[in-house]
N, C-alpha and C. Protein backbone atom coordinates (compact mmCIF):
# COMPACT_ATOMS: atom_id res chain seq x y z
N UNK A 1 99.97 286.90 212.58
CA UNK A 1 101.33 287.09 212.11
C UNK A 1 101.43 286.67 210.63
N UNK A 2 102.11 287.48 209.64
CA UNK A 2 102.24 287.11 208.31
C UNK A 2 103.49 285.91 208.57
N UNK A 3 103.25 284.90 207.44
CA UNK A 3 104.44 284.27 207.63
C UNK A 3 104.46 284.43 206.04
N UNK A 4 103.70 284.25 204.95
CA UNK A 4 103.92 284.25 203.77
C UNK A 4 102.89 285.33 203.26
N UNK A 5 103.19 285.26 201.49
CA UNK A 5 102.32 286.14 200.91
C UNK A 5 100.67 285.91 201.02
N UNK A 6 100.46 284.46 201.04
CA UNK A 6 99.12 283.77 201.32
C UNK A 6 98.56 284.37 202.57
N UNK A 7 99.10 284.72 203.59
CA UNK A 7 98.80 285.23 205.21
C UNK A 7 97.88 287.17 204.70
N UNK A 8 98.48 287.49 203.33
CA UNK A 8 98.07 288.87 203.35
C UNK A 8 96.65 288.75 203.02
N UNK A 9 95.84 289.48 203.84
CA UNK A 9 93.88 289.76 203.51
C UNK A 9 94.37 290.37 201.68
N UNK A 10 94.98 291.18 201.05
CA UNK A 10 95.24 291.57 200.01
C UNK A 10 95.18 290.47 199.01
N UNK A 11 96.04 289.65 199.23
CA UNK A 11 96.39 288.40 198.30
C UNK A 11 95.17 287.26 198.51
N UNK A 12 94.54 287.17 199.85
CA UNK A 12 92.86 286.39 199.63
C UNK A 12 92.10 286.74 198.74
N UNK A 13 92.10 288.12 198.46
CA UNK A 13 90.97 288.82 198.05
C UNK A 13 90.88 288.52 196.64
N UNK A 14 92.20 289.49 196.07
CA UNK A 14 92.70 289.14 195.00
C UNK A 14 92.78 287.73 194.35
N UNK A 15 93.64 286.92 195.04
CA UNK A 15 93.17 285.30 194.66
C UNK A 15 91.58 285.09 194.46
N UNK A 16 91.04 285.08 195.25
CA UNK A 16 89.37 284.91 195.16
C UNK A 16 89.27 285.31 193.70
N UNK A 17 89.09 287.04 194.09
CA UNK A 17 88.62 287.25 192.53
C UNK A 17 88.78 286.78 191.52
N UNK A 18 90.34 286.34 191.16
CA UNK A 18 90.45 286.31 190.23
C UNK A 18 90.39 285.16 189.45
N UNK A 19 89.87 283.97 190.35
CA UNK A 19 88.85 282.69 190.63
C UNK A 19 87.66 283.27 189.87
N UNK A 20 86.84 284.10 190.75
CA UNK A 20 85.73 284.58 190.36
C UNK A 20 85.61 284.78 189.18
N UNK A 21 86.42 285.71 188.47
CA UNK A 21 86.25 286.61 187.32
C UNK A 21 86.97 285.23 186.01
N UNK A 22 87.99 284.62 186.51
CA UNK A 22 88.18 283.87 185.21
C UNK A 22 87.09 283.10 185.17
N UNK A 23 86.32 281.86 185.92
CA UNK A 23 85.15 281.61 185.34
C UNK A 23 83.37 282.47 184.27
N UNK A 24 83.48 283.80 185.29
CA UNK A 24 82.95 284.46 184.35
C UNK A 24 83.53 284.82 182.96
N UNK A 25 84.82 284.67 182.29
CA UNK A 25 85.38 284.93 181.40
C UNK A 25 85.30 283.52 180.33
N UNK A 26 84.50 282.84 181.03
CA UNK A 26 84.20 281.30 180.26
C UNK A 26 82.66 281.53 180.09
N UNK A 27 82.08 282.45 180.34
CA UNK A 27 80.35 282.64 180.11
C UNK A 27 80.30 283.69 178.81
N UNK A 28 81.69 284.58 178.34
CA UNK A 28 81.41 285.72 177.54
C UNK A 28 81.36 285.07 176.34
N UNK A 29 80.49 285.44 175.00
CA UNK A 29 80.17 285.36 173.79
C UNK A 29 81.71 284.59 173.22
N UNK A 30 81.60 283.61 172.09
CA UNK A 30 82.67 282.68 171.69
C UNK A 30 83.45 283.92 171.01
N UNK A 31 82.77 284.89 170.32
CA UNK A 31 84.06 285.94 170.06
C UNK A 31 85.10 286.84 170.71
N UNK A 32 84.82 286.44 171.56
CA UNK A 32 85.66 287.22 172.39
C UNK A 32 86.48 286.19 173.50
N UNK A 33 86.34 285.12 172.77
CA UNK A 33 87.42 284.38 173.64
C UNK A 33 89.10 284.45 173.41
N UNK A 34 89.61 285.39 172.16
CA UNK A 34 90.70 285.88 172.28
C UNK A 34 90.80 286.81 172.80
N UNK A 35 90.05 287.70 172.58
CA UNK A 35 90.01 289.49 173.03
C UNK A 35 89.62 289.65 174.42
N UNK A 36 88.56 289.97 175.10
CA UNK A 36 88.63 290.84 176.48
C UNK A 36 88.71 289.39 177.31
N UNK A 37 88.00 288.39 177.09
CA UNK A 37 88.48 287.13 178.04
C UNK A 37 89.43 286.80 178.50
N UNK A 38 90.13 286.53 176.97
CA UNK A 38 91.13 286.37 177.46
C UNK A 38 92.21 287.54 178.69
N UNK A 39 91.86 288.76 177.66
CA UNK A 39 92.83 290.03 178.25
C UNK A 39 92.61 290.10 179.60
N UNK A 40 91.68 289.69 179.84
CA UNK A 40 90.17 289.91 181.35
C UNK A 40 91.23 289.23 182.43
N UNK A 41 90.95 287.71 181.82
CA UNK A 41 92.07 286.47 182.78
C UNK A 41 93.89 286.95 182.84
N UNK A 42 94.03 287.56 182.25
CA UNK A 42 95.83 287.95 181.83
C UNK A 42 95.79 289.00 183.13
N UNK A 43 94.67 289.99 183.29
CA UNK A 43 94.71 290.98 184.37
C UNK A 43 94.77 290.70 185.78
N UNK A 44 93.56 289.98 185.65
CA UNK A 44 93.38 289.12 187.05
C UNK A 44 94.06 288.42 187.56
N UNK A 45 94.80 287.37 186.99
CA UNK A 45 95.87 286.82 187.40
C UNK A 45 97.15 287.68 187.75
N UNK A 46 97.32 288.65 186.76
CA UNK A 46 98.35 289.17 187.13
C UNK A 46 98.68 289.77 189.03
N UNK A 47 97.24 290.10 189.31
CA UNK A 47 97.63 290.81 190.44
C UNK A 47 97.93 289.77 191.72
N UNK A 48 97.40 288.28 192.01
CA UNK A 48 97.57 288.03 193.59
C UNK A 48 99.19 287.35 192.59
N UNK A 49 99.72 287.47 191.42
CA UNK A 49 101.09 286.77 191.29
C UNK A 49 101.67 287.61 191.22
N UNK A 50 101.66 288.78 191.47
CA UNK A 50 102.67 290.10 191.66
C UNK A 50 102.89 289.95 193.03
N UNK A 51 101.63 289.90 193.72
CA UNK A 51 101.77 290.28 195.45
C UNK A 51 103.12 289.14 195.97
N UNK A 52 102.39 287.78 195.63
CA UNK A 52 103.36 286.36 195.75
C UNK A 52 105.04 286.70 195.34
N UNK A 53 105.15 287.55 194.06
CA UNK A 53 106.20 287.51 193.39
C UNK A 53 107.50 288.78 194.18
N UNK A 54 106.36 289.64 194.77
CA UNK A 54 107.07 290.65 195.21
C UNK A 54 107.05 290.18 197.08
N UNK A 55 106.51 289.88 197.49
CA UNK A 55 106.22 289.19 199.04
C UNK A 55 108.02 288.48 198.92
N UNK A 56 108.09 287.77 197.60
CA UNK A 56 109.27 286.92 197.82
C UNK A 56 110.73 287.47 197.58
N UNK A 57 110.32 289.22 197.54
CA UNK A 57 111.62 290.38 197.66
C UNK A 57 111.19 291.32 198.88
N UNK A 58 110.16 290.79 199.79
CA UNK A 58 110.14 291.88 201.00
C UNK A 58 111.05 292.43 201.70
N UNK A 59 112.02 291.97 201.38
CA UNK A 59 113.41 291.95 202.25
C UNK A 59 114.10 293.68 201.28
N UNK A 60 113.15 293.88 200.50
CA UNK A 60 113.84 294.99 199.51
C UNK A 60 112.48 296.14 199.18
N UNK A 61 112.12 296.87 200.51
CA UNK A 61 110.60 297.16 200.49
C UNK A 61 110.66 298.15 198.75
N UNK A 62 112.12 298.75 198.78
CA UNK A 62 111.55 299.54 197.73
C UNK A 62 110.79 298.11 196.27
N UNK A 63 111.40 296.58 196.26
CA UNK A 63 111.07 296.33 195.37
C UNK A 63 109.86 295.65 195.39
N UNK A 64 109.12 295.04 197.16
CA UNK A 64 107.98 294.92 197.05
C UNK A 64 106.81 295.75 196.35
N UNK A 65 107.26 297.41 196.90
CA UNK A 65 106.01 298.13 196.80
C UNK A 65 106.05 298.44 195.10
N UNK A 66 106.82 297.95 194.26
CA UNK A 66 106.97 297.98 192.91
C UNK A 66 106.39 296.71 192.53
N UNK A 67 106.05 296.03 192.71
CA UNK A 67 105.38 294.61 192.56
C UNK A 67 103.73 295.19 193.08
N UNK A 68 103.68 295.75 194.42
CA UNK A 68 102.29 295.81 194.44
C UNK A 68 101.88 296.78 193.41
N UNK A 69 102.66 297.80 193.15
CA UNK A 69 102.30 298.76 192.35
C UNK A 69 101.73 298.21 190.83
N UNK A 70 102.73 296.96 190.38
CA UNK A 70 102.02 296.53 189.26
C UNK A 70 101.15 295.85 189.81
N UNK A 71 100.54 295.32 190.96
CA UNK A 71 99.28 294.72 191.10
C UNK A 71 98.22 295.77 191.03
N UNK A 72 98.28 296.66 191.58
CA UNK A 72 97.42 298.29 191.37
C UNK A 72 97.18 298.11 189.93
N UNK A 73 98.18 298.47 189.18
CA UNK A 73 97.89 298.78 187.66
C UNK A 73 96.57 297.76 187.02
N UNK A 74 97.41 296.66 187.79
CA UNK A 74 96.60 295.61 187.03
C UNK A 74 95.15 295.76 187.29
N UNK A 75 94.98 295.62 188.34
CA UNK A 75 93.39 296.27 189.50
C UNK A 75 92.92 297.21 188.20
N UNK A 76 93.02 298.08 188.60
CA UNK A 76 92.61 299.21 187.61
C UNK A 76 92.43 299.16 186.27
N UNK A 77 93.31 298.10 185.47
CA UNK A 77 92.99 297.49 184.25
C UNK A 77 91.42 296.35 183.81
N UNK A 78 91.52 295.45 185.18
CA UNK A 78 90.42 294.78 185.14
C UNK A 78 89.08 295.46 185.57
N UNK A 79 89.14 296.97 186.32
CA UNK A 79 88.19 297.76 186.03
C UNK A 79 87.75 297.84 184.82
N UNK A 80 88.79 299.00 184.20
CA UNK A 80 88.31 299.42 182.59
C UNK A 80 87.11 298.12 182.15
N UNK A 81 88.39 296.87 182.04
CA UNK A 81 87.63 295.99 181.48
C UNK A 81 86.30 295.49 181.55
N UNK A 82 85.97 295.67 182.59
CA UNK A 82 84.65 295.46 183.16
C UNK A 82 82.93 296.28 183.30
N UNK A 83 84.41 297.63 182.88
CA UNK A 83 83.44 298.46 181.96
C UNK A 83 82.99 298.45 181.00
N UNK A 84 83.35 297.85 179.88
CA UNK A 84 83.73 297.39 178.71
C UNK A 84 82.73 296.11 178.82
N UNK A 85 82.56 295.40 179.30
CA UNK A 85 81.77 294.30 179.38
C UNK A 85 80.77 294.45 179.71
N UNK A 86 80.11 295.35 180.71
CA UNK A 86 79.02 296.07 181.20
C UNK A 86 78.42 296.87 180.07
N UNK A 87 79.45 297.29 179.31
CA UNK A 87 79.03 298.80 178.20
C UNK A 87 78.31 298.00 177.16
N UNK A 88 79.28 296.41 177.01
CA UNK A 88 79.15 295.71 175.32
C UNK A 88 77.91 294.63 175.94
N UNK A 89 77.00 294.91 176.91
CA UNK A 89 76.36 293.95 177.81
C UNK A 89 76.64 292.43 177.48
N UNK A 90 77.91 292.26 178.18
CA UNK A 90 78.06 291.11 178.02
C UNK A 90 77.62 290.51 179.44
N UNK A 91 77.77 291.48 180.25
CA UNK A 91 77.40 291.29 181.79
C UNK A 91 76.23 291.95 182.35
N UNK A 92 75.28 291.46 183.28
CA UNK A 92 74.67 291.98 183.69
C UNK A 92 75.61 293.43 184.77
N UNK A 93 73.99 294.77 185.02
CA UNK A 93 74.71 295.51 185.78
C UNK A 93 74.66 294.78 187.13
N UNK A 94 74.40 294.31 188.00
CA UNK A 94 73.97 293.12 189.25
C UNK A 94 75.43 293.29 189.38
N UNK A 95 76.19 291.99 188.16
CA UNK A 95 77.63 291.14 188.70
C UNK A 95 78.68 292.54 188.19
N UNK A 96 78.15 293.52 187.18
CA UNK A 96 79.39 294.69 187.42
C UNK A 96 79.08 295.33 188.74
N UNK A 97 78.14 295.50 189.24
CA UNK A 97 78.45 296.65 190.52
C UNK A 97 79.04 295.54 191.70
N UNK A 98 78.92 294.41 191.20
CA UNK A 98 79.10 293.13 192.76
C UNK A 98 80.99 293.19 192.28
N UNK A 99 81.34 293.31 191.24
CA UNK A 99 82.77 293.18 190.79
C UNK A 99 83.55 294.47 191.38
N UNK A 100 82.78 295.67 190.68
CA UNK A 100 83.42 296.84 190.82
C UNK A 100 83.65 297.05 192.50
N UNK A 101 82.75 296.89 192.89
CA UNK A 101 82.64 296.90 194.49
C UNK A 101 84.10 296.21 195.06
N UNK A 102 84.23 294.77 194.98
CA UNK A 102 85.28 294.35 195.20
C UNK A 102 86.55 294.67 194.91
N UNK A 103 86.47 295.07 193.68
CA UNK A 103 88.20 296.00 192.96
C UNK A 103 87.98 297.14 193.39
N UNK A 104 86.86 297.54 193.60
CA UNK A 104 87.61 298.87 194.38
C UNK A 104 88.03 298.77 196.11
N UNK A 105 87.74 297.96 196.52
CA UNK A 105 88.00 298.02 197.73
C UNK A 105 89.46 296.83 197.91
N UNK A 106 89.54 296.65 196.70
CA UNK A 106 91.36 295.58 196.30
C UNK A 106 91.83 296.87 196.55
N UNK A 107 92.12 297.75 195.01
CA UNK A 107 92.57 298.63 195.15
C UNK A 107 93.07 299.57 196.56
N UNK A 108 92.09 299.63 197.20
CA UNK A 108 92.32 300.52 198.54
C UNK A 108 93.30 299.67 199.28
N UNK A 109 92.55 298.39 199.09
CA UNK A 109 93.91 297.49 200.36
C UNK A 109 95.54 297.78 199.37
N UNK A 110 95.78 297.64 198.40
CA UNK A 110 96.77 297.56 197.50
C UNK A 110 97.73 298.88 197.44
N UNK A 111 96.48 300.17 198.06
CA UNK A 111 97.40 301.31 198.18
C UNK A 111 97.70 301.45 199.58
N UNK A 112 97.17 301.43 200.60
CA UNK A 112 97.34 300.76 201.54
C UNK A 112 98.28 299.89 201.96
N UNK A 113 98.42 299.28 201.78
CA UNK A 113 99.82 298.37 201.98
C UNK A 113 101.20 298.75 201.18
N UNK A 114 100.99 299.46 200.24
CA UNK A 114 102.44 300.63 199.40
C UNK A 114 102.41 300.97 200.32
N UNK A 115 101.64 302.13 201.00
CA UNK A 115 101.96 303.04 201.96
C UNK A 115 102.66 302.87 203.60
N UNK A 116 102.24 301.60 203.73
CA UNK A 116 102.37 301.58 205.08
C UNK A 116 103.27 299.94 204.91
N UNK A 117 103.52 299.32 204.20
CA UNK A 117 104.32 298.55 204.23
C UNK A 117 105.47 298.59 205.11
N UNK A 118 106.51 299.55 204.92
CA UNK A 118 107.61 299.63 205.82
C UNK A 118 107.58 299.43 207.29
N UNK A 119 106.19 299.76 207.75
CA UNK A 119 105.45 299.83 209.01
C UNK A 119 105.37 298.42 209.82
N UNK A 120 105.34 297.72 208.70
CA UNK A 120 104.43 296.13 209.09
C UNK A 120 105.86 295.14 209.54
């Protein structure tokens, strides 16, 4: 039974990662500790505090699934990025395909739960 936003497999995941990925954002080259690091951590975070932020308007599905929706965006942003880090080898390919793997399968839960939210 969900009782909070913490109860969603979506918001574990997401939390995790984005655990995951801000410490890797403390391993990238000192120049880029304004630029994609930082931008990197601004993404990641953004998404399990959308889920939390919008979980706490479920009562208004049209305005949850607008909250997950910016968690999507965000998903999809910390892709790019990670392309970008892979491209500028700041990362091995190993931890991009172990990353990408995981955001893409965020993503799926994230559209997934837009869709079928009203359901739950």
């Amino acid at each position: 039974m969900i009782k909070s936003y913490q109860d969603l497999e979506v918001y574990k995941r997401s939390y995790q990662l984005s655990l995951d990925i801000h410490k890797l954002s403390f391993t990238l080259p000192e120049r880029e500790r304004f630029e994609l690091s930082s931008q990197i951590r601004r993404a990641v975070v953004s998404i399990p505090l959308n889920i939390a932020e919008g979980y706490g308007r479920k009562d208004s599905v049209k305005e949850f699934k607008h909250f997950l929706r910016n968690s999507l965006g965000s998903c999809n942003e910390v892709q790019v990025l990670l392309n970008m880090l892979k491209d500028l080898s700041y990362i091995e390919q190993a931890c991009y395909d172990s990353f990408k793997d995981e955001y893409d399968i965020l993503g799926k839960q994230l559209n997934t739960l837009i869709k079928k939210w009203h359901n739950i």
